[in-house]
C-alpha atoms as a PDB file:
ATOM      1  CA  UNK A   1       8.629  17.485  15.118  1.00  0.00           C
ATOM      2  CA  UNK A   2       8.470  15.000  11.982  1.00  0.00           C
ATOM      3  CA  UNK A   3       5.905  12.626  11.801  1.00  0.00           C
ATOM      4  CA  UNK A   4       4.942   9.137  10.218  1.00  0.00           C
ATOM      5  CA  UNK A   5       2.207   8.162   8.770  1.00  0.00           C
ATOM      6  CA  UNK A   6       1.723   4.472   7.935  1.00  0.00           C
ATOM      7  CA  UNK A   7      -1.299   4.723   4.765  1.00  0.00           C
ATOM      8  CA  UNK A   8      -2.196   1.314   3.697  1.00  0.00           C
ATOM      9  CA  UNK A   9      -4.533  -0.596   1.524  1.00  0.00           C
ATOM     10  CA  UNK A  10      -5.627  -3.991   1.946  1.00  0.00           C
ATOM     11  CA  UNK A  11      -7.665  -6.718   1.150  1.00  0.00           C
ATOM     12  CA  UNK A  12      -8.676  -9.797   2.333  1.00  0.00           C
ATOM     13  CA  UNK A  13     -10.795 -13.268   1.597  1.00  0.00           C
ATOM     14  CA  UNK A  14      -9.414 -15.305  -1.201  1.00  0.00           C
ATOM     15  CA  UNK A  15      -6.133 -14.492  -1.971  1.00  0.00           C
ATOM     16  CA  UNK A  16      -3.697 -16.398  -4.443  1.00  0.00           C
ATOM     17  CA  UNK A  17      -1.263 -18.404  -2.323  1.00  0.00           C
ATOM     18  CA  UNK A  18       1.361 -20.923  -2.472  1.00  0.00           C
ATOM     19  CA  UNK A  19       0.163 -21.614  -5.845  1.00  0.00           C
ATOM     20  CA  UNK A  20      -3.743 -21.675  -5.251  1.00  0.00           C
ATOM     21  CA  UNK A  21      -6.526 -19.815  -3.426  1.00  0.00           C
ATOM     22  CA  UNK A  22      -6.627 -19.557  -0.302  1.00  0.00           C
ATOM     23  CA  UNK A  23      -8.844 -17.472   2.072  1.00  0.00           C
ATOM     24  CA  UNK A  24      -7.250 -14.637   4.464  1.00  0.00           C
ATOM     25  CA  UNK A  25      -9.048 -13.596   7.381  1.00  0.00           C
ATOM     26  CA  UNK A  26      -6.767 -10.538   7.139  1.00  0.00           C
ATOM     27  CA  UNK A  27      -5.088  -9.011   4.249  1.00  0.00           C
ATOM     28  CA  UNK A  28      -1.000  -9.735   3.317  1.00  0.00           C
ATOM     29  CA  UNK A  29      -0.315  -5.638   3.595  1.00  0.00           C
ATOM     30  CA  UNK A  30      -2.477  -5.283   6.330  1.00  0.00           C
ATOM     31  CA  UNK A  31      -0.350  -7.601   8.070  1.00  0.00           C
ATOM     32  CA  UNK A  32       2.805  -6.081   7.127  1.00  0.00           C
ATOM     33  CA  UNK A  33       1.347  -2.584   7.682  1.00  0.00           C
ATOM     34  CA  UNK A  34       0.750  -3.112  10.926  1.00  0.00           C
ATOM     35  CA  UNK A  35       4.133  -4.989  11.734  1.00  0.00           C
ATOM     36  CA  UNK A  36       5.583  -1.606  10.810  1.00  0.00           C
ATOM     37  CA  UNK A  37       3.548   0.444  13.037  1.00  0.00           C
ATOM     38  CA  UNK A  38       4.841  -1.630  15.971  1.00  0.00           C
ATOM     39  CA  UNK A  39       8.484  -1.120  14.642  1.00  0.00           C
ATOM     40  CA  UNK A  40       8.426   2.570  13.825  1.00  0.00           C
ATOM     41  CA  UNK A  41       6.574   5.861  15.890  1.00  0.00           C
ATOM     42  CA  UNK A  42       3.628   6.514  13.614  1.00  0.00           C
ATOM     43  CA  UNK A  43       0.195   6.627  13.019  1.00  0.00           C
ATOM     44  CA  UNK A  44      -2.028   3.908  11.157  1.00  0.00           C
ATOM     45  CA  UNK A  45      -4.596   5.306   8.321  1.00  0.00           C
ATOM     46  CA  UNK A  46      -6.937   2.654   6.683  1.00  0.00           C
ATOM     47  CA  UNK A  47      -7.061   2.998   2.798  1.00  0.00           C
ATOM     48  CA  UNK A  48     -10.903   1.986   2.806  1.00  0.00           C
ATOM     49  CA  UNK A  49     -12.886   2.580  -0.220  1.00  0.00           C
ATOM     50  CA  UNK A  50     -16.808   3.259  -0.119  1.00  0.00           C
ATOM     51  CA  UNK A  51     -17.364   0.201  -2.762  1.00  0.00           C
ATOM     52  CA  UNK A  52     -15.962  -2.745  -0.977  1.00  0.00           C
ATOM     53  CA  UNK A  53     -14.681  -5.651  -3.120  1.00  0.00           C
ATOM     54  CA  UNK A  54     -15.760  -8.851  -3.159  1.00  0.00           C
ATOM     55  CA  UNK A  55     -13.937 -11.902  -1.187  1.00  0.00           C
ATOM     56  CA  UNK A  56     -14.172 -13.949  -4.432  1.00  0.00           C
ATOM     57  CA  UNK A  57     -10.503 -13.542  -5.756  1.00  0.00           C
ATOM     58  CA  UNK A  58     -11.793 -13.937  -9.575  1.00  0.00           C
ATOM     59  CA  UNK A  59     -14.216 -11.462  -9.222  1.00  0.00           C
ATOM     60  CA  UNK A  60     -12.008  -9.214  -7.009  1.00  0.00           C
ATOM     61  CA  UNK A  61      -9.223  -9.215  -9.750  1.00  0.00           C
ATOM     62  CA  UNK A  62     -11.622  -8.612 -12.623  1.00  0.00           C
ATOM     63  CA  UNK A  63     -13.417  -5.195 -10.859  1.00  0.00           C
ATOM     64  CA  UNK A  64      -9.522  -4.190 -10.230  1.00  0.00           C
ATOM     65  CA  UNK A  65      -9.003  -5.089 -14.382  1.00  0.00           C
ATOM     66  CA  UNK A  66     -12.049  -3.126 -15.366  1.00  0.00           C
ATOM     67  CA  UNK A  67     -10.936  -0.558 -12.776  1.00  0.00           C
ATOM     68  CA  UNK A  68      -7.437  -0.098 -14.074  1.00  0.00           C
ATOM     69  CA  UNK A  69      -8.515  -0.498 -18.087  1.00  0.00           C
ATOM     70  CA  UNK A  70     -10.567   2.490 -16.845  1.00  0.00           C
ATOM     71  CA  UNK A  71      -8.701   5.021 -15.338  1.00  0.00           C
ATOM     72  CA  UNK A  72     -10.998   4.643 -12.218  1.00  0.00           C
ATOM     73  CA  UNK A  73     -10.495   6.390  -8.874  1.00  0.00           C
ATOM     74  CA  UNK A  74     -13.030   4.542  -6.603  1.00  0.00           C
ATOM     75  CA  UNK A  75     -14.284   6.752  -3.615  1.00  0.00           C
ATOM     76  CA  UNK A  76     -12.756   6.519  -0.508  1.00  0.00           C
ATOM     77  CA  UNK A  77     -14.293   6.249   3.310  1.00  0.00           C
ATOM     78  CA  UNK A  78     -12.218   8.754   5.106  1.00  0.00           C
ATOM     79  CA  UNK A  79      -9.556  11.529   4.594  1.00  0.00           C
ATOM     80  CA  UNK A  80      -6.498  12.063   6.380  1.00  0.00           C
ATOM     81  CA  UNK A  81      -7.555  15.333   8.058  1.00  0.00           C
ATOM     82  CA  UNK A  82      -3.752  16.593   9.119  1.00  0.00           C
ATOM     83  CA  UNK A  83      -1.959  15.249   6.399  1.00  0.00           C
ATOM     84  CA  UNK A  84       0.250  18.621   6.483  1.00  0.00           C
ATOM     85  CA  UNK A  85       1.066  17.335   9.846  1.00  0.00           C
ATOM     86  CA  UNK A  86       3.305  14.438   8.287  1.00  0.00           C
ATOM     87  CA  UNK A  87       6.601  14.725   6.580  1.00  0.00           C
ATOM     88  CA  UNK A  88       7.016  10.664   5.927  1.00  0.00           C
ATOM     89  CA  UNK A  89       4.272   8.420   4.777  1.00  0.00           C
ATOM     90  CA  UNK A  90       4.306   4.699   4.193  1.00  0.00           C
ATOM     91  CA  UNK A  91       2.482   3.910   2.026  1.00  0.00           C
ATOM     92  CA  UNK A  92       1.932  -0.110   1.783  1.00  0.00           C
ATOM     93  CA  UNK A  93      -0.226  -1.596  -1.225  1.00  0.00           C
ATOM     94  CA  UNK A  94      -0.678  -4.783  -2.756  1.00  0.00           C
ATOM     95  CA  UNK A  95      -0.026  -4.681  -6.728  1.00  0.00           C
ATOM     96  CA  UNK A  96      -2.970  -5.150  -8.721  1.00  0.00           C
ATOM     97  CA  UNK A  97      -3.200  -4.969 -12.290  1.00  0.00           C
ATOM     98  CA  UNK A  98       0.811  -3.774 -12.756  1.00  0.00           C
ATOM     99  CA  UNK A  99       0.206  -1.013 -10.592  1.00  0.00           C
ATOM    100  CA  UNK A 100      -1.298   0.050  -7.092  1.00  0.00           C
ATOM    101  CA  UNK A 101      -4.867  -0.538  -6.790  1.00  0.00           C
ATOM    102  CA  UNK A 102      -6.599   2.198  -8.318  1.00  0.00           C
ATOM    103  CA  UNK A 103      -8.045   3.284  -4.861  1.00  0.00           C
ATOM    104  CA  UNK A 104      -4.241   4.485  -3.860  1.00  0.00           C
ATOM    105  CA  UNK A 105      -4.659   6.619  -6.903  1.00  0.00           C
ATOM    106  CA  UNK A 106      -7.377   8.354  -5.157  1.00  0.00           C
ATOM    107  CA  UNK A 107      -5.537   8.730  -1.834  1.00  0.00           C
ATOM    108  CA  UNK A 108      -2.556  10.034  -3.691  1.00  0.00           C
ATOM    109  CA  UNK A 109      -4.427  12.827  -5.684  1.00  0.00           C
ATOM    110  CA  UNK A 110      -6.290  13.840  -2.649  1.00  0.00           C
ATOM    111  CA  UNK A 111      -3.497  15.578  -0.881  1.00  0.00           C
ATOM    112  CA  UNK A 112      -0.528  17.516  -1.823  1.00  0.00           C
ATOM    113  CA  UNK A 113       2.593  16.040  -1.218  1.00  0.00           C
ATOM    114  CA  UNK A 114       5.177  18.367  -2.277  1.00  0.00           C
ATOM    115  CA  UNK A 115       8.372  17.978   0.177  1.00  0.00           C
ATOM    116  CA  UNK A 116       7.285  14.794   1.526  1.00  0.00           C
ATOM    117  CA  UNK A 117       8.753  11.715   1.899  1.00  0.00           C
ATOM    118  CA  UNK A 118       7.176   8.901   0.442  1.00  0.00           C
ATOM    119  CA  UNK A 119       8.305   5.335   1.603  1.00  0.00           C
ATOM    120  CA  UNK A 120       6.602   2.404  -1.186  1.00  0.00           C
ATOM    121  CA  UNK A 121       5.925  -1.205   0.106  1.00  0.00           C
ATOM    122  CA  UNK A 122       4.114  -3.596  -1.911  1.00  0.00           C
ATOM    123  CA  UNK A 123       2.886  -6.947  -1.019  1.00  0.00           C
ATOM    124  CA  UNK A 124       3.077  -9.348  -4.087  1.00  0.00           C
ATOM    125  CA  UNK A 125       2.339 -12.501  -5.504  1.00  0.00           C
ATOM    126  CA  UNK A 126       5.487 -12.471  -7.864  1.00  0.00           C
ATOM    127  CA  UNK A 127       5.836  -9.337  -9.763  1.00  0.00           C
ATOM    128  CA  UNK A 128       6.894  -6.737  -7.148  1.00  0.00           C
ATOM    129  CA  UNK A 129       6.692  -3.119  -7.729  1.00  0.00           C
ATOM    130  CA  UNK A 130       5.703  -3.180 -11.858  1.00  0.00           C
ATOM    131  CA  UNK A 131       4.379   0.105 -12.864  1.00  0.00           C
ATOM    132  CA  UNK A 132       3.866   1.159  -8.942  1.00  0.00           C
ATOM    133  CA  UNK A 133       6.829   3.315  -8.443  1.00  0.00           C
ATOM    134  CA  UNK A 134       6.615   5.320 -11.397  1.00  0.00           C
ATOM    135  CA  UNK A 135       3.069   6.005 -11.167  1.00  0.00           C
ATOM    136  CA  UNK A 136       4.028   7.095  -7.153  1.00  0.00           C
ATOM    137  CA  UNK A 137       6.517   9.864  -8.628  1.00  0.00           C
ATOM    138  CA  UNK A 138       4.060  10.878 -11.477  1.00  0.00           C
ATOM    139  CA  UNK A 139       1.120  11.602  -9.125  1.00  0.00           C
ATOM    140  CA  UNK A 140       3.876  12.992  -6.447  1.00  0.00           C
ATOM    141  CA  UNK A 141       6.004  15.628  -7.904  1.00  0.00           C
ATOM    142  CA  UNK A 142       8.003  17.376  -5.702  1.00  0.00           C
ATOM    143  CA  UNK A 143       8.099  14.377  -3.339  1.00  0.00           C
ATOM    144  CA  UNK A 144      11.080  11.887  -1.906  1.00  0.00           C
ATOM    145  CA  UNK A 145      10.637   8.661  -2.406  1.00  0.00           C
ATOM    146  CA  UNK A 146      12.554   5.910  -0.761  1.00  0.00           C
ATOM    147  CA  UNK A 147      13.841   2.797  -1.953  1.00  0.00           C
ATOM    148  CA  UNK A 148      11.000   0.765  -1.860  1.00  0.00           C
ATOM    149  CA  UNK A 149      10.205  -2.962  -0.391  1.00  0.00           C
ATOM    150  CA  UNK A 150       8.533  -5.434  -2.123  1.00  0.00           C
ATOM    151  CA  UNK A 151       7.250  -8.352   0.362  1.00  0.00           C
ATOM    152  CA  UNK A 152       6.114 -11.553  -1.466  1.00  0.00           C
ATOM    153  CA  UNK A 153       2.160 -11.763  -0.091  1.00  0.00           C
ATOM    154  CA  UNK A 154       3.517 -15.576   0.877  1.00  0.00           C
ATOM    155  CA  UNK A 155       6.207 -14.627   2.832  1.00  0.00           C
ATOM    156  CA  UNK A 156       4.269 -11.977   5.228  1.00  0.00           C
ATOM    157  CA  UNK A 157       4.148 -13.810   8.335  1.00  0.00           C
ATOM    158  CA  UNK A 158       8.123 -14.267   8.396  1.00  0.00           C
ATOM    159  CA  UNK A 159       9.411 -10.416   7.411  1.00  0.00           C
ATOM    160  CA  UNK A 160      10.186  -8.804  10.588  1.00  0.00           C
ATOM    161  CA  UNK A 161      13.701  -9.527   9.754  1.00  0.00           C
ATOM    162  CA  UNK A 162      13.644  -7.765   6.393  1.00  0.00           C
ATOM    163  CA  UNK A 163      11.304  -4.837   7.622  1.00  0.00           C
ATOM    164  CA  UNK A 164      13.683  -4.145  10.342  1.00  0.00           C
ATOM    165  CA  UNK A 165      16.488  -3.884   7.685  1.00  0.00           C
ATOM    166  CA  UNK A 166      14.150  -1.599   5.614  1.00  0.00           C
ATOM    167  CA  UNK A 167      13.499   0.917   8.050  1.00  0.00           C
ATOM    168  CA  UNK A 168      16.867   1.133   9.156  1.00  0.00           C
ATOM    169  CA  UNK A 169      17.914   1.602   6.009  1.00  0.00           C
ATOM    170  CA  UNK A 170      15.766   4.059   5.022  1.00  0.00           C
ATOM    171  CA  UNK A 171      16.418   6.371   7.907  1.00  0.00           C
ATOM    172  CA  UNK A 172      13.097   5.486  10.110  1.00  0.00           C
ATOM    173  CA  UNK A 173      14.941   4.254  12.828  1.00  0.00           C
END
């Protein structure tokens, strides 16, 4: 029987928002993430690194610059333990640095994911997917991906309308 997994990463505190900072008690993909997982049979995973980042959105986006200038793969909290048991994964980011945070690099490299469906959503604050969806099919040969979503981090609160679309449209309901 095929099976969903909804992977995300997010982050909140300060977040840059309607054209300034502004704190989040819970993080723009979180939200979104878990809008999905009420919309479509699957199961949640937490993208949680060991080395949490700081609230402070300057000194959050400078450890994700040093991170990316670097190549990094930060350590992560928890594996998916039956990943072979899933033949579709969301997988929801926010972009950081003209990519996926460096952390999804990690997650992505820790499992094979040869024949798998890979469905991209990014939460953004105005440049959508950059670099994101190539670097998905780079670390993900032999995958599928989907036709990906890009969710402006403002608009989160207001997308059930376009995530309904998405899924539909992408065969996941």
């Amino acid at each position: 029987m095929a099976k969903t997994l909804i992977a995300y990463f997010s982050h909140a505190g300060q977040n840059y928002s309607h054209g300034g900072i502004k704190n989040l008690e819970v993080g723009n993909t979180e939200v979104v993430a878990k809008k999905l997982h009420a919309m479509v049979e699957s199961d949640l995973f937490y993208i949680d690194t060991v080395q949490k980042y700081p609230d402070d959105h300057m000194k959050k986006i400078e450890i994700a610059k040093q991170e990316y200038e670097q190549n990094a793969r930060p350590k992560l909290r928890a594996r998916v333990e039956n990943m072979d048991e899933y033949d579709t994964v969301i997988l929801a980011f926010p972009n950081w640095w003209t990519t996926m945070p460096m952390a999804l690099f990690t997650f992505l490299e820790s499992y094979d994911f040869f024949g798998k469906t890979i469905c991209p959503l990014i939460t953004h604050g105005g440049s959508g997917f950059s670099n994101s969806l190539r670097d998905i099919a780079m670390l993900c040969p032999g995958s599928r991906l989907t036709e990906g979503l890009a969710i402006h981090g403002d608009h989160v609160a207001a997308c059930d309308g376009e995530l309904e679309k998405w899924v539909h449209k992408i065969g996941l309901k």
